[in-house]
C-alpha atoms as a PDB file:
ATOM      1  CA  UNK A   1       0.000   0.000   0.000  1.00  0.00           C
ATOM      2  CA  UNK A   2       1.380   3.300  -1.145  1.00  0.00           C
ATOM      3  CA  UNK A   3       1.449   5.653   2.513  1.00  0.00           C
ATOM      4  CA  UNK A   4       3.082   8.585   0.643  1.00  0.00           C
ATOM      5  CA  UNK A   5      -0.213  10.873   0.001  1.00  0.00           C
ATOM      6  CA  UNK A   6      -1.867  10.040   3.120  1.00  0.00           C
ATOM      7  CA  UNK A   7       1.418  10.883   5.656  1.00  0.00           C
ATOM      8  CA  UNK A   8       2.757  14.137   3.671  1.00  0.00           C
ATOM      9  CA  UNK A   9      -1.589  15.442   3.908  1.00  0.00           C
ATOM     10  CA  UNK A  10      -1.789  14.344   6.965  1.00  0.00           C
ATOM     11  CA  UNK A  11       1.573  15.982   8.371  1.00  0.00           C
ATOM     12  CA  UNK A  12       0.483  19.166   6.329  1.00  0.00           C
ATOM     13  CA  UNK A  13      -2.710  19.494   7.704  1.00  0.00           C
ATOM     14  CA  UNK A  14      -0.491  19.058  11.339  1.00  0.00           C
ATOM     15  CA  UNK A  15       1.620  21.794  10.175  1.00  0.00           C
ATOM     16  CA  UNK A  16       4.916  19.657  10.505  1.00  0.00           C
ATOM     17  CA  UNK A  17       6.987  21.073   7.939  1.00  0.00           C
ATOM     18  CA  UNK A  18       9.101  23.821   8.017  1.00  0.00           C
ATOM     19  CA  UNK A  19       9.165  24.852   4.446  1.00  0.00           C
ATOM     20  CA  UNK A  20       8.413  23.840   1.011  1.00  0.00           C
ATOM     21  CA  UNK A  21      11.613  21.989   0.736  1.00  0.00           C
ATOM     22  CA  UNK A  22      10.979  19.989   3.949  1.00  0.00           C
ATOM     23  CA  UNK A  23       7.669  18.774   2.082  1.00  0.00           C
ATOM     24  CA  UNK A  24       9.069  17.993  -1.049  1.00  0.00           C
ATOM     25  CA  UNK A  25      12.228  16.473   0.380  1.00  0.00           C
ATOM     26  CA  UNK A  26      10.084  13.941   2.401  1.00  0.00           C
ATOM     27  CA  UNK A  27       7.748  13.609  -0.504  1.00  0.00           C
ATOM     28  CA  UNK A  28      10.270  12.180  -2.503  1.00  0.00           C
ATOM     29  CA  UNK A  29      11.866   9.598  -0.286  1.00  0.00           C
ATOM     30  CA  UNK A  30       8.338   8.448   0.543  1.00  0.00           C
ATOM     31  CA  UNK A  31       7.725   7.909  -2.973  1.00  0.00           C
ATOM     32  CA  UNK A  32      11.045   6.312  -3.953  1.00  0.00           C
ATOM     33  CA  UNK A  33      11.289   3.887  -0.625  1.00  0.00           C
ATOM     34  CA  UNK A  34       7.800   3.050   0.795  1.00  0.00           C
ATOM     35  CA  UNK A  35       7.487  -0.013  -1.417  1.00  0.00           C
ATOM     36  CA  UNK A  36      10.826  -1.186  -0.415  1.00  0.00           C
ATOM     37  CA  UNK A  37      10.856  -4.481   1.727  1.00  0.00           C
ATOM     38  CA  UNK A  38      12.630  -2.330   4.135  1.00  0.00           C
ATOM     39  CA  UNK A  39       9.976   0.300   4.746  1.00  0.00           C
ATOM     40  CA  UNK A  40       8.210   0.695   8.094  1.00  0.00           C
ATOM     41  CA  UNK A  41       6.711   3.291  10.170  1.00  0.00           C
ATOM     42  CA  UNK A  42      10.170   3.750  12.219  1.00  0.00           C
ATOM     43  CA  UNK A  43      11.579   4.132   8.595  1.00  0.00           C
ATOM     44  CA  UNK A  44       8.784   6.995   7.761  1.00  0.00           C
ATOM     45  CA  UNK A  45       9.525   8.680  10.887  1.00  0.00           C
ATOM     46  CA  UNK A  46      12.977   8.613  10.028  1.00  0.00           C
ATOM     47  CA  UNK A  47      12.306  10.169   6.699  1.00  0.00           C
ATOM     48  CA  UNK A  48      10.632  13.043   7.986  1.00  0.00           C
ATOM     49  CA  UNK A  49      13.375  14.060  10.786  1.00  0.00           C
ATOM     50  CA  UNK A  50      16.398  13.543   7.404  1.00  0.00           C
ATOM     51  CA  UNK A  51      13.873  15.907   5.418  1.00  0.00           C
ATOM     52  CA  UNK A  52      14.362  18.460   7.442  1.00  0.00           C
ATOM     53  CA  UNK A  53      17.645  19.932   5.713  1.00  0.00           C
ATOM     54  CA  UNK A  54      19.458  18.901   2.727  1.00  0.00           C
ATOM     55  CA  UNK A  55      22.376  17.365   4.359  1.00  0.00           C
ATOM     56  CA  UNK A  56      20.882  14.772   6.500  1.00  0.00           C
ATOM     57  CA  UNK A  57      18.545  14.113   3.773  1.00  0.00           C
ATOM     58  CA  UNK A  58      21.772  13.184   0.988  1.00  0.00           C
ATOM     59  CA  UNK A  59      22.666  11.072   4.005  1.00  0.00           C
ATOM     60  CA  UNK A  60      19.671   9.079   4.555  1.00  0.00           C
ATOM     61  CA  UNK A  61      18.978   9.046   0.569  1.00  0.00           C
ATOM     62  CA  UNK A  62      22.456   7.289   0.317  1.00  0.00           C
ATOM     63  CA  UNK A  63      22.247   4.463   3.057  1.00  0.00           C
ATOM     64  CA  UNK A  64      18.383   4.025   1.728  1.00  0.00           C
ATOM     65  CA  UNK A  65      20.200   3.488  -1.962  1.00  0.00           C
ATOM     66  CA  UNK A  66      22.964   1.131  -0.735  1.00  0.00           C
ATOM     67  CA  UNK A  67      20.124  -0.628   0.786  1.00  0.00           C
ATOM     68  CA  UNK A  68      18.379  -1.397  -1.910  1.00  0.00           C
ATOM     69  CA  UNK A  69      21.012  -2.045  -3.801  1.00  0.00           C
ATOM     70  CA  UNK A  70      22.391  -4.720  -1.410  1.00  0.00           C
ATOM     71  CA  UNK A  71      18.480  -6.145  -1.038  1.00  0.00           C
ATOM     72  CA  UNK A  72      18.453  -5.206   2.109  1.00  0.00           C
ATOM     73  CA  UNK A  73      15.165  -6.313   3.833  1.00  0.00           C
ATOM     74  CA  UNK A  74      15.274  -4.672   7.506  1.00  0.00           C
ATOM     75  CA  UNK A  75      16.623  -1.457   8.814  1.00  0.00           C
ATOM     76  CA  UNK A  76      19.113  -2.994  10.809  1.00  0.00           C
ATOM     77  CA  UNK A  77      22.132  -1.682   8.314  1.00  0.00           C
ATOM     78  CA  UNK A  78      21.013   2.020   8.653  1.00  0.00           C
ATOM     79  CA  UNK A  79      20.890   0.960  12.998  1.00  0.00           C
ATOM     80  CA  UNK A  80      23.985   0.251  12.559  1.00  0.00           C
ATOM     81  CA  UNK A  81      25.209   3.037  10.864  1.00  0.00           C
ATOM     82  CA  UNK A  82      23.088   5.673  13.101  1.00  0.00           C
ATOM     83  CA  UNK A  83      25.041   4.016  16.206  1.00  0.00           C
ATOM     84  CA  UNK A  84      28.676   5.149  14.584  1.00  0.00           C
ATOM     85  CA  UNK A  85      27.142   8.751  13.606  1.00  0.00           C
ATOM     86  CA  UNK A  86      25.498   9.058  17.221  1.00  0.00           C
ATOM     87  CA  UNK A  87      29.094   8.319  18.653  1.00  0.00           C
ATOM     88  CA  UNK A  88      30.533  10.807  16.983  1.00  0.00           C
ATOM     89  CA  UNK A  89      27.956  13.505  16.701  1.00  0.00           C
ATOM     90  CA  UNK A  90      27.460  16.062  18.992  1.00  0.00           C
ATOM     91  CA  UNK A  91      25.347  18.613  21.098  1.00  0.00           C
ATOM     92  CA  UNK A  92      20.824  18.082  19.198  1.00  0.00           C
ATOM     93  CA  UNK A  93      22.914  16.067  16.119  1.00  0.00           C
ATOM     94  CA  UNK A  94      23.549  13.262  18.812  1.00  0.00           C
ATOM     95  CA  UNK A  95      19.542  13.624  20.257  1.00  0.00           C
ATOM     96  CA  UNK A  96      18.060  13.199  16.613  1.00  0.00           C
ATOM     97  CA  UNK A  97      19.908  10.566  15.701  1.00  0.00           C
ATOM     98  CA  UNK A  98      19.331   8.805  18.600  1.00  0.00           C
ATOM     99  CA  UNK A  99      15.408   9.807  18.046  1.00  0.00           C
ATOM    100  CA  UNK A 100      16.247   8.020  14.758  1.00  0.00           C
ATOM    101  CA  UNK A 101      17.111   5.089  16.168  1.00  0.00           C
ATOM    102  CA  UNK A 102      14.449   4.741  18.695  1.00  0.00           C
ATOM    103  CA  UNK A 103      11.898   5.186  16.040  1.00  0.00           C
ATOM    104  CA  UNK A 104      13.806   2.529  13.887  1.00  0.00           C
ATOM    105  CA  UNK A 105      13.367   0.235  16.867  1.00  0.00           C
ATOM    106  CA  UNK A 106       9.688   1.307  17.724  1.00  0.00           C
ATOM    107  CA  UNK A 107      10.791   2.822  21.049  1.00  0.00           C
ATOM    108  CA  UNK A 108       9.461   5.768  22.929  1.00  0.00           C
ATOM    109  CA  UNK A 109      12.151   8.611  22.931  1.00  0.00           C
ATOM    110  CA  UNK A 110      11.922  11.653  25.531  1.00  0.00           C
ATOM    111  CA  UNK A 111      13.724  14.733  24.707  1.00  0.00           C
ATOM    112  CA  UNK A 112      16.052  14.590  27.521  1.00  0.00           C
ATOM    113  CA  UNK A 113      16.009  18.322  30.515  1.00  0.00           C
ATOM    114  CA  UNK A 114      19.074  19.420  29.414  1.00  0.00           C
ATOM    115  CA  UNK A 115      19.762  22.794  27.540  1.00  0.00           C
ATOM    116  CA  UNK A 116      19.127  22.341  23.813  1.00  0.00           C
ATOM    117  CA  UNK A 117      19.349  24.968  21.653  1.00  0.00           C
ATOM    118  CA  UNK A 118      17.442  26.152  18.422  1.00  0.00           C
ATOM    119  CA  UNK A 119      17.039  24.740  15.669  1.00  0.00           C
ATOM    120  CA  UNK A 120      17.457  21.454  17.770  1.00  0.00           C
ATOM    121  CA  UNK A 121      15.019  21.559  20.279  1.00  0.00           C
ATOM    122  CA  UNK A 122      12.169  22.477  17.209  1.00  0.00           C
ATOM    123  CA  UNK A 123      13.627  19.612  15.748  1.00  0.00           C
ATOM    124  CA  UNK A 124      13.145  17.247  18.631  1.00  0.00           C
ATOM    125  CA  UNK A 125       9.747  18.925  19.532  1.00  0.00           C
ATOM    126  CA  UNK A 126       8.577  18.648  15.816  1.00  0.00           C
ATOM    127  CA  UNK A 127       9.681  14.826  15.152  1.00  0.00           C
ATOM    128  CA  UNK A 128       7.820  13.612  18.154  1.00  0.00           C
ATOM    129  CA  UNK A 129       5.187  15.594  17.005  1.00  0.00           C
ATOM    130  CA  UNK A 130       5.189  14.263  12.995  1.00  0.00           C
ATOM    131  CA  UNK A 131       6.189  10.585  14.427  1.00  0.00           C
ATOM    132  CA  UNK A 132       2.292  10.780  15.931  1.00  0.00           C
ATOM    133  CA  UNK A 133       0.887  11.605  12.847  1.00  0.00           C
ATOM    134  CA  UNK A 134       3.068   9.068  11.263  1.00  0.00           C
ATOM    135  CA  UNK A 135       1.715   6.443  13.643  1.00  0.00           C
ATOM    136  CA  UNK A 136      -2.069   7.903  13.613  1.00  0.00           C
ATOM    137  CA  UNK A 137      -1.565   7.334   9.566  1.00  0.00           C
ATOM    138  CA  UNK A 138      -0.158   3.469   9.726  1.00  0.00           C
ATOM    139  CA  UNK A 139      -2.814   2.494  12.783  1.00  0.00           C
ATOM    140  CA  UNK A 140      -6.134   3.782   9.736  1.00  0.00           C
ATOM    141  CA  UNK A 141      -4.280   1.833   6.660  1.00  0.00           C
ATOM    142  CA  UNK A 142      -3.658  -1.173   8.895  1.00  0.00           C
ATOM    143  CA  UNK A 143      -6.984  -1.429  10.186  1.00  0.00           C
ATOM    144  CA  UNK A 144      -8.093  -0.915   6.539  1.00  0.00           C
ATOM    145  CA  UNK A 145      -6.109  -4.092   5.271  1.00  0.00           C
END
């Protein structure tokens, strides 16, 4: 089942992203990826935190090529990358991709008390926010199956 219309009207109507570029950015991976083996609803969440600028979304579109490329069938590859980049990242970086991986995993993920500056903390604040949506949108087309 094709998610891609349903999860970029449903996060517009939420008012989850931050420009016309965010939109389009997720739009695409959505298109290109949610038929892959690979795709899930950590996966979607995922999408929509790397569509946020265009550097973590050349990121994400590379590791989602390589995985298709390889066959890949889980997300355990692009785990296992987002542990080496979380190790080395620092200050928000370090908090989204550890968002990342919680979503990958379906974990709950609090953004910790600590001082977290902007644009991070919108980030943070924002992918929780989208990742309900996100989960709102797979709950309807399951039940629908």
């Amino acid at each position: 089942m094709n998610l891609t219309y349903p999860c970029v009207a449903a996060l517009e109507k939420g008012a989850m992203f931050e420009n016309e570029d965010h939109r389009f950015r997720f739009s695409e991976l959505m298109s290109c990826y949610s038929g892959s083996p690979f795709f899930s609803r950590g996966l979607c969440k995922c999408m929509y935190l790397s569509a946020w600028d265009d550097e973590h979304f050349l990121i994400l579109l590379d590791m989602l090529n390589d995985m298709t490329l390889s066959k890949s069938r889980s997300t355990q590859e692009m785990s296992d990358n987002g542990t080496m980049m979380a190790d080395a990242a620092e200050g928000y970086e370090r908090l989204v991709i550890q968002m990342s991986d919680a979503f990958l995993h379906n974990r709950e993920f609090t953004i910790p008390d600590v001082d977290i500056p902007e644009p991070g903390l919108r980030i943070l604040q924002q992918g929780l926010e989208a990742a309900k949506i996100i989960d709102s949108i797979f709950e309807k087309a399951l039940g629908q199956s």
